[in-house]
Protein backbone atom coordinates (compact mmCIF):
# COMPACT_ATOMS: atom_id res chain seq x y z
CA UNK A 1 9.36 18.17 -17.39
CA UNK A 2 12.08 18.88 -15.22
CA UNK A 3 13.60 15.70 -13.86
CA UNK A 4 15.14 15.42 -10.34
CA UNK A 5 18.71 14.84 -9.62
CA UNK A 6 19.33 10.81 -9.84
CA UNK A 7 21.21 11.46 -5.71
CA UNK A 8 18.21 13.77 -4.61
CA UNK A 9 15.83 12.22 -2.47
CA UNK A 10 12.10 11.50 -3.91
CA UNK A 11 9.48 12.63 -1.51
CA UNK A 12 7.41 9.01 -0.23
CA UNK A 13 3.95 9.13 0.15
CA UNK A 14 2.51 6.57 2.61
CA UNK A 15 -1.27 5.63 2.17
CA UNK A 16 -2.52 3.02 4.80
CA UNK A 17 -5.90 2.02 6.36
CA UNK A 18 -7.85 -1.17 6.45
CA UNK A 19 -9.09 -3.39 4.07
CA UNK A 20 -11.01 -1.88 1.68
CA UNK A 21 -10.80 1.72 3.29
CA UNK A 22 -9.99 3.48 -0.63
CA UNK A 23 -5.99 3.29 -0.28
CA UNK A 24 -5.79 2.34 -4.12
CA UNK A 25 -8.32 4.55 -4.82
CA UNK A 26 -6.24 7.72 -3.22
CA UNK A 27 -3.19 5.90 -4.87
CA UNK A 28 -5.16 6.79 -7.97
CA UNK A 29 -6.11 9.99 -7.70
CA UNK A 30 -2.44 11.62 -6.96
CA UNK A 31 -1.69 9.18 -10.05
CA UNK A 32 -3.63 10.72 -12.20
CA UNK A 33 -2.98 14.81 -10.51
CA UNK A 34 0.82 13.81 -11.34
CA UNK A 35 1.21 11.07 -14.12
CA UNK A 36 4.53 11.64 -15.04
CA UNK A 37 6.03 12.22 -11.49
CA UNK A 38 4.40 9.59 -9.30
CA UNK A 39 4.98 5.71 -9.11
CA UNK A 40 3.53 3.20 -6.86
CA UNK A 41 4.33 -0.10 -4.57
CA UNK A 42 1.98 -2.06 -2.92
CA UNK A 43 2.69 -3.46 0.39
CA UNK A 44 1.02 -6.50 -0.48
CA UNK A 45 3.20 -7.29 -3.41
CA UNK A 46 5.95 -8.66 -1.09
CA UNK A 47 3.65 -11.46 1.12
CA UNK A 48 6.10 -14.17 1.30
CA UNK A 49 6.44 -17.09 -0.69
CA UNK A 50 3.68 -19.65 0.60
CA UNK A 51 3.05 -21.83 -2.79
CA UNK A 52 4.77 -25.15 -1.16
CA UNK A 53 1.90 -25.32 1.90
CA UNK A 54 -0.63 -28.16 1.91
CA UNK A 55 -4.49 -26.99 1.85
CA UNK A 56 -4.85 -27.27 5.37
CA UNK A 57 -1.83 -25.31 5.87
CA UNK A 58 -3.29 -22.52 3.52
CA UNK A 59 -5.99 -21.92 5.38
CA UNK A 60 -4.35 -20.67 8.44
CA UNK A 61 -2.35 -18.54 6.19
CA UNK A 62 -2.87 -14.69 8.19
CA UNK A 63 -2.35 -12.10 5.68
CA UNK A 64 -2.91 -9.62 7.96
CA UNK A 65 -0.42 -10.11 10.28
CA UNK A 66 3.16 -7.94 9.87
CA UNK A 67 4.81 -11.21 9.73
CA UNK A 68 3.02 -12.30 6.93
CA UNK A 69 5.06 -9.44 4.46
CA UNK A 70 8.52 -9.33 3.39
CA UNK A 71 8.99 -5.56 4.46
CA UNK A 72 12.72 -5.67 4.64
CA UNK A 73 12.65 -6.23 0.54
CA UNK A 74 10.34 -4.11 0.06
CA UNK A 75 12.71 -1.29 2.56
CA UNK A 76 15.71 -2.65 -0.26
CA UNK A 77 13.41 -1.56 -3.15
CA UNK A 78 12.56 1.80 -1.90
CA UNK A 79 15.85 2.89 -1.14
CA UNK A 80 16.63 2.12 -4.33
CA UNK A 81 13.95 3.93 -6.19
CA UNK A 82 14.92 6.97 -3.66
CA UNK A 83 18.35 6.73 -5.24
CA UNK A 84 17.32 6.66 -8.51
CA UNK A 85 17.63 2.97 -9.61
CA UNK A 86 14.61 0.78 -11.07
CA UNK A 87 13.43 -2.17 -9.85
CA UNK A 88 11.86 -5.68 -10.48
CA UNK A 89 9.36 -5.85 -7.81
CA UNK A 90 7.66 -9.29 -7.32
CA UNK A 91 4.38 -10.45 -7.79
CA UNK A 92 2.16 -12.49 -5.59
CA UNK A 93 -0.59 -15.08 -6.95
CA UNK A 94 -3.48 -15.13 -4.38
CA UNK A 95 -4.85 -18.25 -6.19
CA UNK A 96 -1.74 -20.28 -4.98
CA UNK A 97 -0.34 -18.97 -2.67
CA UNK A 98 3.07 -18.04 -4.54
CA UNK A 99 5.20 -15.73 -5.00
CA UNK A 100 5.72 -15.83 -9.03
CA UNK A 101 8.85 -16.17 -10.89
CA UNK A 102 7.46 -12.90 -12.91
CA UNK A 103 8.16 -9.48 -11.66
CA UNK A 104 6.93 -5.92 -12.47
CA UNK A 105 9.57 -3.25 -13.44
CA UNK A 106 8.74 -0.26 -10.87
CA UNK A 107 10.85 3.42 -12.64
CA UNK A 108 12.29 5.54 -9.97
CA UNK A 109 10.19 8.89 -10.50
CA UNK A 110 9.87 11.89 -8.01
CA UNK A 111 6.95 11.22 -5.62
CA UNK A 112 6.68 7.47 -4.90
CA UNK A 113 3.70 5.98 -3.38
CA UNK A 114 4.00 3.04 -1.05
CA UNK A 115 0.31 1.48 -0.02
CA UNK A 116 -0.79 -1.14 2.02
CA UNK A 117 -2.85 -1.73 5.29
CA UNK A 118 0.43 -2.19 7.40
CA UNK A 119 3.02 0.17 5.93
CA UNK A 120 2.33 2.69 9.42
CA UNK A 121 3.13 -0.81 11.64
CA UNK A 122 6.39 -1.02 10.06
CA UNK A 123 8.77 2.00 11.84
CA UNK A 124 11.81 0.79 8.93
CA UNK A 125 8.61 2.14 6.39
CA UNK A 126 7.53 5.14 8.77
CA UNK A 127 11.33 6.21 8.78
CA UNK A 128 11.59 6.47 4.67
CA UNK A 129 8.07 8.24 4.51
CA UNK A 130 8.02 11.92 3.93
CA UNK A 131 4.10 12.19 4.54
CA UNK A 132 1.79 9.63 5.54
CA UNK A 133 -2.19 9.25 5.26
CA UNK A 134 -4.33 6.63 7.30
CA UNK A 135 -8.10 6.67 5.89
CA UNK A 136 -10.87 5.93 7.66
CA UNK A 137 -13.88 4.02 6.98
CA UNK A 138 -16.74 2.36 8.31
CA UNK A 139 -15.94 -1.75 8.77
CA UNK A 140 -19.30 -2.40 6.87
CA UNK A 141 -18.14 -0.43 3.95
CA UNK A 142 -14.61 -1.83 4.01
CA UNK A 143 -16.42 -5.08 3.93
CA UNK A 144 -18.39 -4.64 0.96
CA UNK A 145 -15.26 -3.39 -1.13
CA UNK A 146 -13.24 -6.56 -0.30
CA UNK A 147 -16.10 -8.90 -1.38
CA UNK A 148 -16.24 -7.25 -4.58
CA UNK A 149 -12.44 -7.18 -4.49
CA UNK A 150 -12.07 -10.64 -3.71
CA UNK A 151 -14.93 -12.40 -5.90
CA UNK A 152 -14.00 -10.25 -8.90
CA UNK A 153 -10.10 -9.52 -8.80
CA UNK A 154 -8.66 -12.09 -6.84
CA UNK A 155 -10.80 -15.29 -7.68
CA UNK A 156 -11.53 -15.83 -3.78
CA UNK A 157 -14.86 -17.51 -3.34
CA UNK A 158 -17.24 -15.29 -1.48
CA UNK A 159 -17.50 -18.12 2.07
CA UNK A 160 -13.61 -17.37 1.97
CA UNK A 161 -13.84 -13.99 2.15
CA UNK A 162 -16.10 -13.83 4.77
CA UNK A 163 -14.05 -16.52 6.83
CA UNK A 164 -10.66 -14.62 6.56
CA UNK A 165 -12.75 -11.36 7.24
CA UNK A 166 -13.90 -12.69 10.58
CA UNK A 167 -10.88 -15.06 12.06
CA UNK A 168 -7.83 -12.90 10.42
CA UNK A 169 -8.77 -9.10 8.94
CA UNK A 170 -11.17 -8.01 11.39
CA UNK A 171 -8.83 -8.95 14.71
CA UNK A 172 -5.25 -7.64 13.21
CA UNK A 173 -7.18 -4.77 12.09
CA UNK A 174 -7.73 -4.06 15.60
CA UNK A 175 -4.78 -5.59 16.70
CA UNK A 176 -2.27 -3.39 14.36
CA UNK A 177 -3.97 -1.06 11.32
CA UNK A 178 -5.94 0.95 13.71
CA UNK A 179 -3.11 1.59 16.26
CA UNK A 180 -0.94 2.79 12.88
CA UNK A 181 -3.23 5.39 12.44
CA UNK A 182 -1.30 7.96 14.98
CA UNK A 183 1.94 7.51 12.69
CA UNK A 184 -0.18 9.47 10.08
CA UNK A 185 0.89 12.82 9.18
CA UNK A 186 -2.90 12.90 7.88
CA UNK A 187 -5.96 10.57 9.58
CA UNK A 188 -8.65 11.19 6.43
CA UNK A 189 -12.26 10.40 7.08
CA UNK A 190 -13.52 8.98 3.54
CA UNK A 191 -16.97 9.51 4.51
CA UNK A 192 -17.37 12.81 6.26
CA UNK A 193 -14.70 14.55 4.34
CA UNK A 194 -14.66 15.30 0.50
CA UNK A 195 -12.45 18.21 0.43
CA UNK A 196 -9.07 15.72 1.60
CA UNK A 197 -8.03 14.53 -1.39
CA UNK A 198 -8.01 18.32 -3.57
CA UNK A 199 -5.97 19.53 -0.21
CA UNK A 200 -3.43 16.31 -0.43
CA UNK A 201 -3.06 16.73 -4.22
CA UNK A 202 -2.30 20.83 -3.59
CA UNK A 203 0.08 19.76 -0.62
CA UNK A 204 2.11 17.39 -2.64
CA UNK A 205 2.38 20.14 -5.94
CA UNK A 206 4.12 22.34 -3.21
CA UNK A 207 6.89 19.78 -2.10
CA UNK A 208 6.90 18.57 -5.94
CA UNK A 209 7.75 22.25 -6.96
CA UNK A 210 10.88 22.84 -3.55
CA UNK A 211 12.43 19.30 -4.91
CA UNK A 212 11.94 19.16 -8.59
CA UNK A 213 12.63 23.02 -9.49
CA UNK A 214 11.09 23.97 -13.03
């Protein structure tokens, strides 16, 4: 495979949309068109530290909210994938709150995927983005996903998930995802159209072939 220059920049795929709207599932699918090419971060890998808050603290924890996210590390990170350089990217314990001493090694590869239900709020993300998608889809599907999510992945109780659904995710997805969605190079409706991801995948094979030359 032909391997792009370590100074040439990678092209940055952003993939945003609410809760539960198939971002990781897209994430997936270019993963899988282009496994040796394509790397992912997740937005949501860089909520700040929180582990030192009491319960009642923790429960007015907003994850939802641009504030909540450490984008300006996760900006550091990027640029240094773009330039070639890996990176120990952190990793966030729902359970507790914390940020873990652990991180995940993230290898600088040619088409980089950066996810997460605020990376079109951020214009310092928007800026390093060569192409952008914001999916669409129906809040009561979005809401079944994250209670599976939750209960299954993340070990949040299923009352929980409802409460943070209605006080937190529902209003800042109103507040801020939705409004992100005219950033998008791409708005993809999951439902109504099954032809988006083939035409992404076929898009991205065409920059892939102008920056990595075979």
């Amino acid at each position: 495979m032909a391997q792009i220059p370590v100074n040439r920049p990678r092209i940055v795929l952003g993939v945003a949309g609410g809760s539960g709207s198939g971002k990781s599932w897209l994430a997936k699918a270019v993963v899988a068109a282009f496994p040796e090419q394509t790397t992912v971060i997740c937005h949501d890998w860089y909520y700040r530290h929180n582990g030192d808050l009491s319960e009642a603290q923790a429960l007015k924890l907003n994850f939802d909210h641009p504030r909540s996210l450490d984008t300006a590390l996760m900006c550091r990170q990027l640029d240094l994938l773009n330039a070639g350089r890996a990176i120990d990217a952190p990793i966030y314990d729902y359970a507790t709150h914390s940020r873990l001493k652990e991180t995940r090694r993230v290898e600088p590869r040619p088409l980089i995927i950066i996810d997460g239900i605020l990376v079109l709020t951020e214009k310092a993300l928007r800026e390093r983005m060569t192409v952008s998608v914001f999916i669409e889809t129906p809040d009561d599907i979005r809401l079944m996903r994250r209670v599976r999510r939750d209960c299954t992945e993340r070990r949040v109780a299923l009352d929980e998930t409802l409460r943070l659904y209605e006080e937190f995710v529902r209003p800042m997805h109103k507040r801020f995802v939705e409004p992100s969605s005219h950033h998008a190079t791409w708005i993809w409706s999951q439902l109504d159209d099954k032809t988006f991801p083939s035409l992404l995948i076929t898009d991205l094979k065409r920059r892939l072939a102008v920056e990595v030359p075979a």
